[in-house]
Structures are given as structure tokens and as C-alpha cells.
N, C-alpha and C. Protein backbone atom coordinates (compact mmCIF):
# COMPACT_ATOMS: atom_id res chain seq x y z
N UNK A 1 0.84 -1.17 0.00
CA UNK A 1 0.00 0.00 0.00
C UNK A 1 0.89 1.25 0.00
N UNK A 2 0.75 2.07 -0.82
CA UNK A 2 1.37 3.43 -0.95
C UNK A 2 0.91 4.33 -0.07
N UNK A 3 1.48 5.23 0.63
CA UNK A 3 0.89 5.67 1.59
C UNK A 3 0.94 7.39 0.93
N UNK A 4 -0.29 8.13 1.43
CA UNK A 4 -0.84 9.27 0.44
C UNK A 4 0.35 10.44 -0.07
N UNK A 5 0.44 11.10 -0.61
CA UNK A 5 1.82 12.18 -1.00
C UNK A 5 1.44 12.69 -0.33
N UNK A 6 2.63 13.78 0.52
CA UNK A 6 2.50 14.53 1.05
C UNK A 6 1.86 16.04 0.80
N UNK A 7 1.03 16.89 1.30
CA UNK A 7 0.42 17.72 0.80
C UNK A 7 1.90 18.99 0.81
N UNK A 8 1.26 19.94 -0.31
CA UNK A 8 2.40 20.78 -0.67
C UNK A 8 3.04 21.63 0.49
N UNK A 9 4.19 21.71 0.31
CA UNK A 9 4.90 22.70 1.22
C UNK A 9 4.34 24.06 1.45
N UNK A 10 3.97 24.72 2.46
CA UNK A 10 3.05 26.11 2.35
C UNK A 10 4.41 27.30 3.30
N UNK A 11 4.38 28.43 2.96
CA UNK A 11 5.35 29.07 3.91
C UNK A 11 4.82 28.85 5.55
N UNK A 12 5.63 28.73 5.86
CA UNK A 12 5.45 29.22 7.69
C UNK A 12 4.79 30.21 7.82
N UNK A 13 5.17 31.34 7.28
CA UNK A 13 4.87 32.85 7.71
C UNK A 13 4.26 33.67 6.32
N UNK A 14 3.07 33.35 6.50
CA UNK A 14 2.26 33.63 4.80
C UNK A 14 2.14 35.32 4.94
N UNK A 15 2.32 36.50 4.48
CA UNK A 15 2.05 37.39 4.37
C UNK A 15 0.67 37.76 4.13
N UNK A 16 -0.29 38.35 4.44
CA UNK A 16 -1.56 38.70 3.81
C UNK A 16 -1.51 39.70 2.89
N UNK A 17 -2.28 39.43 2.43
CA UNK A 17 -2.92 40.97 0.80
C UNK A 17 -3.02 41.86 1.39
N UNK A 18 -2.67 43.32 1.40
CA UNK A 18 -3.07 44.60 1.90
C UNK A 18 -4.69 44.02 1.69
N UNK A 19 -5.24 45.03 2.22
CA UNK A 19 -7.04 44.94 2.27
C UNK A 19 -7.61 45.10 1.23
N UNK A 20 -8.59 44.71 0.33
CA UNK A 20 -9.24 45.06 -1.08
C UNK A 20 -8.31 45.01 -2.05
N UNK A 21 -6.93 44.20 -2.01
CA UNK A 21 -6.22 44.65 -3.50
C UNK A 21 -7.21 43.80 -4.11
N UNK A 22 -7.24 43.97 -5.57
CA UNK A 22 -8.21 43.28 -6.91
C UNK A 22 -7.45 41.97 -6.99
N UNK A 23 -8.10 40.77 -7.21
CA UNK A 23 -7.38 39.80 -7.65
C UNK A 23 -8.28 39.59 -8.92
N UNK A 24 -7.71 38.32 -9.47
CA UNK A 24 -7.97 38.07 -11.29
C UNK A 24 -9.46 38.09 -11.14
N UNK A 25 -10.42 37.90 -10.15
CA UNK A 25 -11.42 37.07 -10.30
C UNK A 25 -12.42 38.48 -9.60
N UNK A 26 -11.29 39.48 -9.26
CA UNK A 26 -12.03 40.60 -8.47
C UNK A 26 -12.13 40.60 -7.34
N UNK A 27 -11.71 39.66 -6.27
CA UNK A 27 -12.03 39.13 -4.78
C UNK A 27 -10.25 39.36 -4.55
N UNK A 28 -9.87 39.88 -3.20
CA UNK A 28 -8.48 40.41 -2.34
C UNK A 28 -7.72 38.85 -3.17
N UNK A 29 -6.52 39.38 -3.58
CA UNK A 29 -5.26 38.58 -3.60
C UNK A 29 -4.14 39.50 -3.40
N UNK A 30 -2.84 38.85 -3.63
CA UNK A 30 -1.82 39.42 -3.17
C UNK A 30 -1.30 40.29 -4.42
N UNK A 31 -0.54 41.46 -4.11
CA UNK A 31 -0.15 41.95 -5.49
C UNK A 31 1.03 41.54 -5.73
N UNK A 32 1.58 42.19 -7.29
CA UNK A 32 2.37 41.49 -7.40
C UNK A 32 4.02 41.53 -6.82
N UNK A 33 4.58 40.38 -6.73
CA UNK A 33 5.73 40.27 -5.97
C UNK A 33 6.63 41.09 -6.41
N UNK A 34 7.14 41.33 -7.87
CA UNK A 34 8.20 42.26 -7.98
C UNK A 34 8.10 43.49 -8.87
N UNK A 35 9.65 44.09 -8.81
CA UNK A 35 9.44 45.17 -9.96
C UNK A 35 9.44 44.94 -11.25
N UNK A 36 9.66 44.34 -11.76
CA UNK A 36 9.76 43.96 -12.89
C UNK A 36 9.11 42.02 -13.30
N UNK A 37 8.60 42.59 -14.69
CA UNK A 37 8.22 41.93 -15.20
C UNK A 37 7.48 41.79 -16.64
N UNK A 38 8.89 40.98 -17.36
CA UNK A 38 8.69 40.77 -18.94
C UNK A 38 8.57 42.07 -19.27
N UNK A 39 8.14 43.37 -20.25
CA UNK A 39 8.83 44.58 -20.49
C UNK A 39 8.37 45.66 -19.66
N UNK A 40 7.62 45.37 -18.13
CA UNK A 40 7.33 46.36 -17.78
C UNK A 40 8.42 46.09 -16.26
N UNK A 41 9.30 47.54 -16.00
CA UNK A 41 9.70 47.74 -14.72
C UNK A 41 9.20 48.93 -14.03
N UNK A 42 9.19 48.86 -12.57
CA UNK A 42 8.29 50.12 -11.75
C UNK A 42 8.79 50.22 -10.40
N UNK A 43 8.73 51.20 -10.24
CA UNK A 43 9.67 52.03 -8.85
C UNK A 43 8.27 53.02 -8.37
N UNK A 44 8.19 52.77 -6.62
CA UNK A 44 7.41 54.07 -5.79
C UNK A 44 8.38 54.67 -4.84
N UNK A 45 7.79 55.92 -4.87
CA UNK A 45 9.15 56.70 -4.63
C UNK A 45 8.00 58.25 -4.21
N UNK A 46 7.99 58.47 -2.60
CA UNK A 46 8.01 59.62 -2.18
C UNK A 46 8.51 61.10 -2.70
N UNK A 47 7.78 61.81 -3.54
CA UNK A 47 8.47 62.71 -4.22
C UNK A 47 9.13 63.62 -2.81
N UNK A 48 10.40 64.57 -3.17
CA UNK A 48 11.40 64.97 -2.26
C UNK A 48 11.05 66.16 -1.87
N UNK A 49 10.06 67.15 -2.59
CA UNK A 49 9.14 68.09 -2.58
C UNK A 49 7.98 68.13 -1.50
N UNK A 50 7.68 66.83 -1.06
CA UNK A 50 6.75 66.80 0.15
C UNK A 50 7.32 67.74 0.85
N UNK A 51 6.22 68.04 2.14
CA UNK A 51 6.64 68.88 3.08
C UNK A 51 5.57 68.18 4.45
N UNK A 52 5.80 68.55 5.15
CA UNK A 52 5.40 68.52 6.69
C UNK A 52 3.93 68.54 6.73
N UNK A 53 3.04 69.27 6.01
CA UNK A 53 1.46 69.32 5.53
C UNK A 53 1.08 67.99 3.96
N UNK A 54 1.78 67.85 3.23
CA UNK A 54 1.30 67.28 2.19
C UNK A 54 2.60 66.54 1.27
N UNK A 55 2.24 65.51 0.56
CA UNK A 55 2.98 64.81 0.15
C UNK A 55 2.62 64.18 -1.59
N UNK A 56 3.24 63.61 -1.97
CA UNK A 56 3.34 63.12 -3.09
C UNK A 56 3.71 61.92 -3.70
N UNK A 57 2.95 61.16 -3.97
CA UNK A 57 3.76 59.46 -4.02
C UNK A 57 3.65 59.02 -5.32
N UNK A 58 4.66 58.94 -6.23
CA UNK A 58 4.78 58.26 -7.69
C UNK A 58 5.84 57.68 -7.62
N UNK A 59 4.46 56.92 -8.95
CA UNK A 59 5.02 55.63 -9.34
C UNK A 59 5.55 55.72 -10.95
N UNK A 60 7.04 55.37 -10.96
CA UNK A 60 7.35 55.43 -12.27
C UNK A 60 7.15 54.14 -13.23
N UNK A 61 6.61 53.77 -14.09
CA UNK A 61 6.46 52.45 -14.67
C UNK A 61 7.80 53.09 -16.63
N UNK A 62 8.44 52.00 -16.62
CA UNK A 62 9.46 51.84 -17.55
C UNK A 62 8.59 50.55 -18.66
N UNK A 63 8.34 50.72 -19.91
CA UNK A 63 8.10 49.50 -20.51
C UNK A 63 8.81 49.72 -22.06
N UNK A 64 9.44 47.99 -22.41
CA UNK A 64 10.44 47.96 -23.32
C UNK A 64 9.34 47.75 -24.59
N UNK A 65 8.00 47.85 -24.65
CA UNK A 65 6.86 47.48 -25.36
C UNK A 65 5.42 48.48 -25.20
N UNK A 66 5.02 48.49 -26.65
CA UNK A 66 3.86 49.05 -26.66
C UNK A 66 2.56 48.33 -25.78
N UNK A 67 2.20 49.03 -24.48
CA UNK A 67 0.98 48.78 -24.23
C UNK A 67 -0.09 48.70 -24.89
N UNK A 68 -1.42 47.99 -25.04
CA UNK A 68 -2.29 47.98 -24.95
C UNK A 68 -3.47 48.20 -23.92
N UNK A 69 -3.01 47.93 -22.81
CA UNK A 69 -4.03 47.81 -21.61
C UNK A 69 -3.21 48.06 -20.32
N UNK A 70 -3.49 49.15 -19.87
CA UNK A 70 -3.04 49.38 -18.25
C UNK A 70 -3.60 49.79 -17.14
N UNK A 71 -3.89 49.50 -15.89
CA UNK A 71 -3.93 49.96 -14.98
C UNK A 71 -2.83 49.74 -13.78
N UNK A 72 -3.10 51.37 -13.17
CA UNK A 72 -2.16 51.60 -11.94
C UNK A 72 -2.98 52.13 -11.09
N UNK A 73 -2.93 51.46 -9.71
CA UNK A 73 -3.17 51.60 -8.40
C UNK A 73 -2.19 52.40 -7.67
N UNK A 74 -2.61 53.10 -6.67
CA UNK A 74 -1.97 53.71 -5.95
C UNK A 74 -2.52 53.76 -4.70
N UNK A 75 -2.25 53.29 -3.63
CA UNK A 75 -2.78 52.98 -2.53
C UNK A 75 -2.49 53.59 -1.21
N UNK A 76 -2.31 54.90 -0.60
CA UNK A 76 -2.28 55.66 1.18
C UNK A 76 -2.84 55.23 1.89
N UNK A 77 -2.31 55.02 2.73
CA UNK A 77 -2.84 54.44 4.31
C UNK A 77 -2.99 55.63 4.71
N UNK A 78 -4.24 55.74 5.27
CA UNK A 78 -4.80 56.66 6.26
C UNK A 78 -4.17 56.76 7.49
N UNK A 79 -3.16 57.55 7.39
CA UNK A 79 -2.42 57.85 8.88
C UNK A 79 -2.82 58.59 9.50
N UNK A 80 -3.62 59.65 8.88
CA UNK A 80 -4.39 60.52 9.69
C UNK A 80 -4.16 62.19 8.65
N UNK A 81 -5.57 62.60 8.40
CA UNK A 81 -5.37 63.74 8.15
C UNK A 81 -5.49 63.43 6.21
N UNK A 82 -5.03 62.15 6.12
CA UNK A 82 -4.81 61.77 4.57
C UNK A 82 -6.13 62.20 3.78
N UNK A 83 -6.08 63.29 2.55
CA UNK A 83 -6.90 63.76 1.83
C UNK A 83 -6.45 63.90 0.57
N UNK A 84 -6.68 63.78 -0.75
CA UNK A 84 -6.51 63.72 -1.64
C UNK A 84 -6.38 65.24 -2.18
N UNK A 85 -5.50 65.84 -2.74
CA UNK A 85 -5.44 67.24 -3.29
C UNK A 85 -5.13 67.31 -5.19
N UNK A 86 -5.26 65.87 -5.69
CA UNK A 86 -5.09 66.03 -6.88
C UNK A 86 -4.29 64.96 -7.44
N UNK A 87 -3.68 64.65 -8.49
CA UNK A 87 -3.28 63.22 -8.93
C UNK A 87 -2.93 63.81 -10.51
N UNK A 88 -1.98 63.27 -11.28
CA UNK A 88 -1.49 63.73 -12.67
C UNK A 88 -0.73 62.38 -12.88
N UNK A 89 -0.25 62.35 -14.42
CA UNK A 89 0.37 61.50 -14.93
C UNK A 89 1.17 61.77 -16.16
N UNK A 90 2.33 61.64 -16.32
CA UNK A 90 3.06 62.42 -17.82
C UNK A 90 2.48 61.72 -19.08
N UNK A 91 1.30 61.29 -19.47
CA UNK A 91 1.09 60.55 -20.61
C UNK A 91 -0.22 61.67 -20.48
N UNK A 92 -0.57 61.50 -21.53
CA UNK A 92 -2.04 62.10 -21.92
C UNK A 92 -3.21 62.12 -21.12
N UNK A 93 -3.81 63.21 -20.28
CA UNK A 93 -4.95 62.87 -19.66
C UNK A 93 -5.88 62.07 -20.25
N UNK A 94 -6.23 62.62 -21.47
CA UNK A 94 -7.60 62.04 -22.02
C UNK A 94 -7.54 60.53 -22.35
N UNK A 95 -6.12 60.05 -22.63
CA UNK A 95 -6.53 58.53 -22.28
C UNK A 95 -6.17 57.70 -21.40
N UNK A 96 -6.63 58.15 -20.05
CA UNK A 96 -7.06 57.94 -18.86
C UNK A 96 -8.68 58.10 -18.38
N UNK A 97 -8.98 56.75 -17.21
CA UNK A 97 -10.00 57.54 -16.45
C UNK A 97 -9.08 57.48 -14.68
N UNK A 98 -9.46 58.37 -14.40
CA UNK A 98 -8.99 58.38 -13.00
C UNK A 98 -10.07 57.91 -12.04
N UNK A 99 -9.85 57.50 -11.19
CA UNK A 99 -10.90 57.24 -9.77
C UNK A 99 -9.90 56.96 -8.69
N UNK A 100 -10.79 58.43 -7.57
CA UNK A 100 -10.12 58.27 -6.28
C UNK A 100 -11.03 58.38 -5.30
N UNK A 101 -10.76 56.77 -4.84
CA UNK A 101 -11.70 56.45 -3.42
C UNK A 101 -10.63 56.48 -2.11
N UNK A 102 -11.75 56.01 -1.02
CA UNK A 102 -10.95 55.81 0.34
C UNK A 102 -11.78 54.26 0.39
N UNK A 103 -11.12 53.38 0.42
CA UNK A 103 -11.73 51.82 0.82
C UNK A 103 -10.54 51.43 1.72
N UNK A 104 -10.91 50.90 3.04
CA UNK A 104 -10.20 49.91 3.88
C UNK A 104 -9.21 50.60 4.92
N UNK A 105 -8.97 51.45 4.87
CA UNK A 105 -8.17 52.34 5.82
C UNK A 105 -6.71 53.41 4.20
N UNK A 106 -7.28 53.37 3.22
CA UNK A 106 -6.51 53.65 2.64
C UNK A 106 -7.27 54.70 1.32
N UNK A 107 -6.82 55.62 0.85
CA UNK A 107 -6.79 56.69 -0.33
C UNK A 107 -6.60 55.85 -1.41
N UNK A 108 -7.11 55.43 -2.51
CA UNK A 108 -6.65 54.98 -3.55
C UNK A 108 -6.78 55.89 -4.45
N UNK A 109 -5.72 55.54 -5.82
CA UNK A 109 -5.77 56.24 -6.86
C UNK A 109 -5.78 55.32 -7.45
N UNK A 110 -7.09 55.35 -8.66
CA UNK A 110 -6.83 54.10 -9.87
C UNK A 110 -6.70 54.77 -11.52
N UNK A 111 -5.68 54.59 -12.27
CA UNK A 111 -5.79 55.64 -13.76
C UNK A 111 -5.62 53.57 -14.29
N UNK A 112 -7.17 53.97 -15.44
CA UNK A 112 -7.18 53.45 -16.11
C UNK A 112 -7.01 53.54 -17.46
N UNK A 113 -6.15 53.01 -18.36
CA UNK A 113 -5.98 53.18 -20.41
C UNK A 113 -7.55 53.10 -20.72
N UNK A 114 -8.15 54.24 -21.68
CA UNK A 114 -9.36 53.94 -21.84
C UNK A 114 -8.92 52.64 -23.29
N UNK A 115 -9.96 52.52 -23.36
CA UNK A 115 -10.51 51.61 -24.98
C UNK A 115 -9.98 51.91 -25.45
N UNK A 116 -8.68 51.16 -26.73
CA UNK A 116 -8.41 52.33 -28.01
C UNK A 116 -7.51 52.80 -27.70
N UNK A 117 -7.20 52.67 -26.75
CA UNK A 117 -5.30 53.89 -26.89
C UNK A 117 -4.43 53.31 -26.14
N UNK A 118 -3.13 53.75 -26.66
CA UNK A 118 -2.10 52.68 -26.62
C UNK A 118 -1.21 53.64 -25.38
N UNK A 119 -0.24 53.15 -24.53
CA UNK A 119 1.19 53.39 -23.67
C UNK A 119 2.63 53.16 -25.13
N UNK A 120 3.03 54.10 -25.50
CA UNK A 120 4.59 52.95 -26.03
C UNK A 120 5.40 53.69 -25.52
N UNK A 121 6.13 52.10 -26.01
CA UNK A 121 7.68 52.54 -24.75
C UNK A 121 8.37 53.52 -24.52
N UNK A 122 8.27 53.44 -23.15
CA UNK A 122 9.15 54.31 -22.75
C UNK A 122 9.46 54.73 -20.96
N UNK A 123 9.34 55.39 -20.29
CA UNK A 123 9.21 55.76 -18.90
C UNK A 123 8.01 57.05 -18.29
N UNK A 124 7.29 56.33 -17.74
CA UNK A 124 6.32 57.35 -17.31
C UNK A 124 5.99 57.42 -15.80
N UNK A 125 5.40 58.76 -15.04
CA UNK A 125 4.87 58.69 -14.00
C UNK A 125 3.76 59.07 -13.93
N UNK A 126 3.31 58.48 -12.51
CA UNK A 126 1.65 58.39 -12.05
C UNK A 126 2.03 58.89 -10.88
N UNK A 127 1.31 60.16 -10.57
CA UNK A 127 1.43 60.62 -9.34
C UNK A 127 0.21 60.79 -8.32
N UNK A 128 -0.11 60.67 -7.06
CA UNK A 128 -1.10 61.04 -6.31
C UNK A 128 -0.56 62.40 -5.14
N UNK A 129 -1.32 62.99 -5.21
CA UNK A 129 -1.13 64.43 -3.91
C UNK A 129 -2.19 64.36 -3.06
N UNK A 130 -1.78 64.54 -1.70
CA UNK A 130 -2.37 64.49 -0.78
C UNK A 130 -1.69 65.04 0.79
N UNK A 131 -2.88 65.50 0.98
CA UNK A 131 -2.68 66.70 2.51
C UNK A 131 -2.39 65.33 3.86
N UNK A 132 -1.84 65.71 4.68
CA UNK A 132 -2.01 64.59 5.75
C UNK A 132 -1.67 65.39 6.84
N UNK A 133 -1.74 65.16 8.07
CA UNK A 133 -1.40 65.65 9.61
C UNK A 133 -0.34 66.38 9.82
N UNK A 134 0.12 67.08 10.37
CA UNK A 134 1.25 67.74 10.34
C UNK A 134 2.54 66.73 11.25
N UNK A 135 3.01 66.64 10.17
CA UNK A 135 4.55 66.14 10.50
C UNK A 135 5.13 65.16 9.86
N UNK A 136 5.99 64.52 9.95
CA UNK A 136 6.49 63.58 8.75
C UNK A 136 5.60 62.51 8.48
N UNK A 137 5.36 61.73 7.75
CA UNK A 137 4.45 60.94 7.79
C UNK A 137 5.05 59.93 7.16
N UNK A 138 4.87 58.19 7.81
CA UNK A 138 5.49 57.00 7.07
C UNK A 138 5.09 56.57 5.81
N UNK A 139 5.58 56.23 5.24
CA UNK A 139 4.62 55.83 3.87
C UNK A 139 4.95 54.03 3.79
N UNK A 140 5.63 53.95 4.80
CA UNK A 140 5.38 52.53 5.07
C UNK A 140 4.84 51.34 4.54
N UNK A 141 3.51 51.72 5.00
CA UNK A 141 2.26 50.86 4.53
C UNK A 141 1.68 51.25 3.33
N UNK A 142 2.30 52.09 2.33
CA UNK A 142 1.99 52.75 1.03
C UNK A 142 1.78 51.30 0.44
N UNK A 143 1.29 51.09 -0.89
CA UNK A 143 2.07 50.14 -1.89
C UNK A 143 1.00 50.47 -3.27
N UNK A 144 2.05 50.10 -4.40
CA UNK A 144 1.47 50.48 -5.88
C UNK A 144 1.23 49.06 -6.56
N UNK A 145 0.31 49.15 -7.35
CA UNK A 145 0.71 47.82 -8.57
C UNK A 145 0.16 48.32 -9.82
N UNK A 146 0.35 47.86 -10.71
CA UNK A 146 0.08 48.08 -12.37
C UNK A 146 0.16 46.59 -12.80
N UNK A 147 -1.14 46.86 -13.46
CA UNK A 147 -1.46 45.71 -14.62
C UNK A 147 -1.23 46.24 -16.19
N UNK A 148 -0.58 45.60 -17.05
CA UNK A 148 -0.13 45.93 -18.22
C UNK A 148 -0.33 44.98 -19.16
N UNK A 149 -1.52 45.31 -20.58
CA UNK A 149 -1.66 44.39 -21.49
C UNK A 149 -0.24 44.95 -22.48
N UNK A 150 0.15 43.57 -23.20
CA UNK A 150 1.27 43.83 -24.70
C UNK A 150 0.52 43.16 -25.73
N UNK A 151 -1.05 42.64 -25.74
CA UNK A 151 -1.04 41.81 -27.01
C UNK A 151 -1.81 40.67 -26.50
N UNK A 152 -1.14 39.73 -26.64
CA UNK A 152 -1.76 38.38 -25.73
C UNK A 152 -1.11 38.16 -24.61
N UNK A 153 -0.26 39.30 -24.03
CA UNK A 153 0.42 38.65 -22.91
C UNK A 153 -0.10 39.79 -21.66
N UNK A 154 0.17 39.55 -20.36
CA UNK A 154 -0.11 40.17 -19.06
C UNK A 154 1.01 40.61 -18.55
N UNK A 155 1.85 41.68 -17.91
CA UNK A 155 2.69 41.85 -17.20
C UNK A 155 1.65 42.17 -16.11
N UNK A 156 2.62 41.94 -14.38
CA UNK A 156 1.87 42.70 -13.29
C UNK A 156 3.65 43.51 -12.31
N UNK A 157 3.59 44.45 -12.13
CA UNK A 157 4.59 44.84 -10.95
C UNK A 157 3.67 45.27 -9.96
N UNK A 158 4.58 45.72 -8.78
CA UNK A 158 4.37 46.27 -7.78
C UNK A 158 5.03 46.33 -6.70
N UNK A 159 4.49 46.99 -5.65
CA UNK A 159 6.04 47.29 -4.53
C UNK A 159 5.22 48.23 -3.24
N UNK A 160 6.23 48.78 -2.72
CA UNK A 160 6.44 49.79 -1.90
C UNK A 160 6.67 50.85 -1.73
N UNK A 161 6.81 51.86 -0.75
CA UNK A 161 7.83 52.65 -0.47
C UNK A 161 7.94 52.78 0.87
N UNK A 162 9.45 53.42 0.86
CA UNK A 162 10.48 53.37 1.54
C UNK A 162 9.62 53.78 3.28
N UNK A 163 9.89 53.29 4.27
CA UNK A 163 9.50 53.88 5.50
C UNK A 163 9.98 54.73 5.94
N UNK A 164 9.42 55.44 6.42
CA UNK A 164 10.10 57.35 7.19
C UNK A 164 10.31 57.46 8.86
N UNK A 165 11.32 57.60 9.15
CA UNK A 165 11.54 58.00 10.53
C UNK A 165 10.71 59.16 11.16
N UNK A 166 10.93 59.15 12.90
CA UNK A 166 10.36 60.18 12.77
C UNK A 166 11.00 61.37 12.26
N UNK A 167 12.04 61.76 12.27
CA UNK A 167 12.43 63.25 11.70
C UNK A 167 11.86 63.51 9.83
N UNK A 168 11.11 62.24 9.59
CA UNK A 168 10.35 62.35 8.25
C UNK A 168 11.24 61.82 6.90
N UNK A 169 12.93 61.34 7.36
CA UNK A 169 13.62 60.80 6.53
C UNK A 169 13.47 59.36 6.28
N UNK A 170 13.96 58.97 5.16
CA UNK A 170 13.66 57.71 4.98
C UNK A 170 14.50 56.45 5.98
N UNK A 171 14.06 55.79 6.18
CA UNK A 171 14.99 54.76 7.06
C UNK A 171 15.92 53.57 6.39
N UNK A 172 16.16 53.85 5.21
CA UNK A 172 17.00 53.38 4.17
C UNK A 172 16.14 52.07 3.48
N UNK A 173 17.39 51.37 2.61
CA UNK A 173 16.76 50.66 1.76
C UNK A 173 15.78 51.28 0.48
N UNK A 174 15.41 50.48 -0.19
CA UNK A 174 14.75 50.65 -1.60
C UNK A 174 13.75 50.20 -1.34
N UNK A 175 12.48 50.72 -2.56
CA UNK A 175 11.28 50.08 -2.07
C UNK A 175 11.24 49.07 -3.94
């Protein structure tokens, strides 16, 4: 008698999904694990211009290929005080839709590629602005992702940014 296979190896220490990220099916999954992937790479990055009242968080996405289909998330944790003052992107407004909610303890920014219009390569940013409490504020618990059509294929990135001390500097490392 063969005795049953063992069931699959699972991590010890499973990370959870930030709250409400979208998964394929529309129901919370995890985003995606890295920066890069197949021609799209992406970096979040605290613009250096923040100040003590309000801040700025973009995301640069790099792709070696003409898009077809994109969306980018942008996600603030409500630390307190967090309000939305506006949001831009260096590609063309009009083929974008923007939507900015507050779901789960967090500010989102979502710019979607409408129907019909293309990303090509090259390097672009997605930015969100927003007022928050007075004083440095972590961005810690920030995190971005982008979904990217090329055709028949899917890229996904996503990430972080960097955590802030209190004097409002970053506490090193990359996000």
C-alpha cells in the first residue's frame, strides 16, 4: 500500500494581501511580488518636494513594449489627516479615467488606459497628492501595482515605499 503524498509545502509565515487589492477574479489577492516583469519595470518613490502638511507618491512604470491595456493603483494608508489634493500622470490625460476612493483604511488612486489607446515605450509617472497631519508621515504601509496588457500577454509589478523616521527621513533601503 502506498501511503498518500504529502500535501504541498506552504510558507510558515504567509504574508496577507493589503485589504481590497483586486485579484484576477475581483475578490483580495496578493499583489504582485516584484518590480519587474517581462517589459514592464516600476519604482514608488516619495516625491522629495513633500513637506510637513502634504505629500506626493509616484510611481514610475518603464516598458520595453507598446501597451495595450493598463492599470495603476496607488494605494495611502490613512495615517491621519490623509486627503486627496489632486493626482497627474506624464502621458495624456484624455486617455485615462482616474478614480479616487478611500476603501479599507486607505486613499486609492486608480488611472485606467481607456478603450483604443495605446502606452509605447518608454518611462512614465503616475502621481497622487495628498494633505495629511502635520509632521512627517510613514509611507510605510503605502504600496502600488500596475497591470499591463502587450497583445496576448499580461505583465503585473508592484512594490512599496520606503519607511520614514520620525524626523520624516527615509529609514533606508529601496522600495
Amino acid at each position: 500500500m502506498n501511503p498518500a503524498p504529502d500535501p504541498p509545502e506552504r510558507s510558515r509565515n504567509p504574508v496577507p494581501p493589503p485589504a481590497g487589492t483586486p485579484g484576477p477574479t475581483g475578490g483580495p489577492s496578493r499583489p504582485p511580488a516584484g518590480v519587474e516583469d517581462g517589459p514592464l519595470w516600476s519604482d514608488g518613490s516619495v516625491d522629495p518636494h513633500s513637506n510637513e502638511f502634504w505629500a506626493q507618491s509616484n510611481v514610475t512604470l518603464k516598458t520595453k513594449e507598446r501597451l495595450t491595456a493598463l492599470t495603476v493603483e496607488l494605494r495611502i494608508a490613512q495615517t491621519g489627516g490623509v486627503t486627496s489634493t489632486g493626482a497627474w500622470r506624464s502621458l495624456p490625460e484624455d486617455d485615462f479615467a482616474l478614480a479616487v476612493d478611500e476603501r479599507d483604511g486607505f486613499l486609492v488612486y486608480t488611472w485606467t488606459l481607456k478603450e483604443g489607446r495605446a502606452v509605447e515605450a518608454g518611462e512614465w509617472v503616475f502621481a497622487g497628492q495628498y494633505d495629511h497631519d502635520r509632521g512627517g508621515r510613514d509611507a510605510g504601509d503605502d504600496t502600488y501595482a500596475a497591470t499591463a496588457g502587450t497583445g496576448p500577454r499580461e505583465a503585473r509589478v508592484g512594490g512599496g515605499f520606503a519607511a520614514q523616521d520620525a524626523d520624516g527621513g527615509a529609514d533606508g533601503g529601496s522600495s
